[in-house]
Protein backbone atom coordinates (compact mmCIF):
# COMPACT_ATOMS: atom_id res chain seq x y z
CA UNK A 1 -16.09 12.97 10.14
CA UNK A 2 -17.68 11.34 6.94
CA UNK A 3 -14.36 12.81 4.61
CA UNK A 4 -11.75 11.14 7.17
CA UNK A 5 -13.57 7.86 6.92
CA UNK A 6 -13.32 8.23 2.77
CA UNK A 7 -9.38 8.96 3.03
CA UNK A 8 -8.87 6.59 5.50
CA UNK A 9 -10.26 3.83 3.21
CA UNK A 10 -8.70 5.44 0.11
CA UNK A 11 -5.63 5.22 2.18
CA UNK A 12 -6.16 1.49 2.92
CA UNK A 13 -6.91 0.49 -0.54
CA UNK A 14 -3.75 2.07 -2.23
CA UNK A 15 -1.70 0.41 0.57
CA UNK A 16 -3.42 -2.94 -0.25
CA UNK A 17 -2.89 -2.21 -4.28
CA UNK A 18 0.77 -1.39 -3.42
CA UNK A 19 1.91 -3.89 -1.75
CA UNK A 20 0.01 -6.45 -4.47
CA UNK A 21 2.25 -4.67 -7.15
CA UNK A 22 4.88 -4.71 -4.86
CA UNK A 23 5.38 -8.83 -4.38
CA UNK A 24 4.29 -8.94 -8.27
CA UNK A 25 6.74 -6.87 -9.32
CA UNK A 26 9.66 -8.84 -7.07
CA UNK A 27 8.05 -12.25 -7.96
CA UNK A 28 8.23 -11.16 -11.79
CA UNK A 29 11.88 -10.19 -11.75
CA UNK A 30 12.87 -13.10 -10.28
CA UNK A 31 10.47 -15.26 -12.46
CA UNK A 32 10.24 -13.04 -15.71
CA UNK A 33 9.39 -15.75 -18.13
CA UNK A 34 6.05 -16.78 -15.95
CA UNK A 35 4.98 -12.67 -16.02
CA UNK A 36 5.87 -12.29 -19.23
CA UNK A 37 3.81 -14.87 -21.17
CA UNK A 38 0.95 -13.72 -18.65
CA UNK A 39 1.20 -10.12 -19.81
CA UNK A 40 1.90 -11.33 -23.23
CA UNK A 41 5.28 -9.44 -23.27
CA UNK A 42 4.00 -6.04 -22.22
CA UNK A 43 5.92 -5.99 -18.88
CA UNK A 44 9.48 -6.98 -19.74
CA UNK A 45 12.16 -7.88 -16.56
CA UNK A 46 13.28 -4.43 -17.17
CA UNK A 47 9.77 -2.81 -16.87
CA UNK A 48 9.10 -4.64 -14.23
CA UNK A 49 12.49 -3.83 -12.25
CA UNK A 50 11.47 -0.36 -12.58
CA UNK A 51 8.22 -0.21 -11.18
CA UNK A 52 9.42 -2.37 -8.22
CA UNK A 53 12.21 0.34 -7.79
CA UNK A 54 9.98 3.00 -7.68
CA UNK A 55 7.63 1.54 -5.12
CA UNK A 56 9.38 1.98 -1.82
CA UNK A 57 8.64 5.58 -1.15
CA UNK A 58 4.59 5.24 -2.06
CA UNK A 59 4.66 1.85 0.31
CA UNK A 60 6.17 3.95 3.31
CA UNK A 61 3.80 6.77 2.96
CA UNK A 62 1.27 4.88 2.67
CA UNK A 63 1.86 2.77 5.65
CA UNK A 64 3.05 5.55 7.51
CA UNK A 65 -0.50 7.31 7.21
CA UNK A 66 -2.00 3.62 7.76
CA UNK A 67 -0.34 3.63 11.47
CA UNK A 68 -0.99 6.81 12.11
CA UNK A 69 -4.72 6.84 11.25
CA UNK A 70 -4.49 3.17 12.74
CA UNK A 71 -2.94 4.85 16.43
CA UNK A 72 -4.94 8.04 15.80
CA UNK A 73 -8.29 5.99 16.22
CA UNK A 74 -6.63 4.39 19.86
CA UNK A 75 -5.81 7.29 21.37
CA UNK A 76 -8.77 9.42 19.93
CA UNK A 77 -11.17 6.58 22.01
CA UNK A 78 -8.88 6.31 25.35
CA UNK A 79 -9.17 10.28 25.27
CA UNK A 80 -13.02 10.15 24.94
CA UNK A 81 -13.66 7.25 27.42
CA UNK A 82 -10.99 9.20 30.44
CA UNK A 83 -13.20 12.74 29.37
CA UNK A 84 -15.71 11.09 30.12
CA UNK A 85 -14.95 9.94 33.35
């Protein structure tokens, strides 16, 4: 029980991280010049296109896994509490 509670935050984290990188990402392609003197130059408009391209299928996963474990949990406790009846 103690290694689903360590993926399930694992899982939670990453979707918090991606979805951080996510709206930075979009904000900095829209507003390059604020990123890019914040970065010092190291994530260009291009750079930062590309990581924001690349982000969809890790933010689906991840939320997939997030609703499942999320519905998992629900449905794990109705099943105890009408076993238990």
């Amino acid at each position: 029980m103690k290694i689903l509670q360590i993926i399930k935050t694992f899982t939670h984290v990453l979707l918090t991280i991606v979805i951080i990188i996510f709206i930075v990402t979009g904000i900095g392609i829209t507003n390059y010049h604020i990123i890019d003197e914040i970065t010092a130059g190291a994530l260009s408009k291009v750079t930062l296109f590309q990581i924001h391209s690349n982000l969809p299928i890790p933010l689906i996963v991840l939320l997939i896994a997030h609703i499942g474990f999320t519905i998992g949990k629900k449905f794990h406790r109705k099943h105890q509490a009408s076993a238990e009846e």
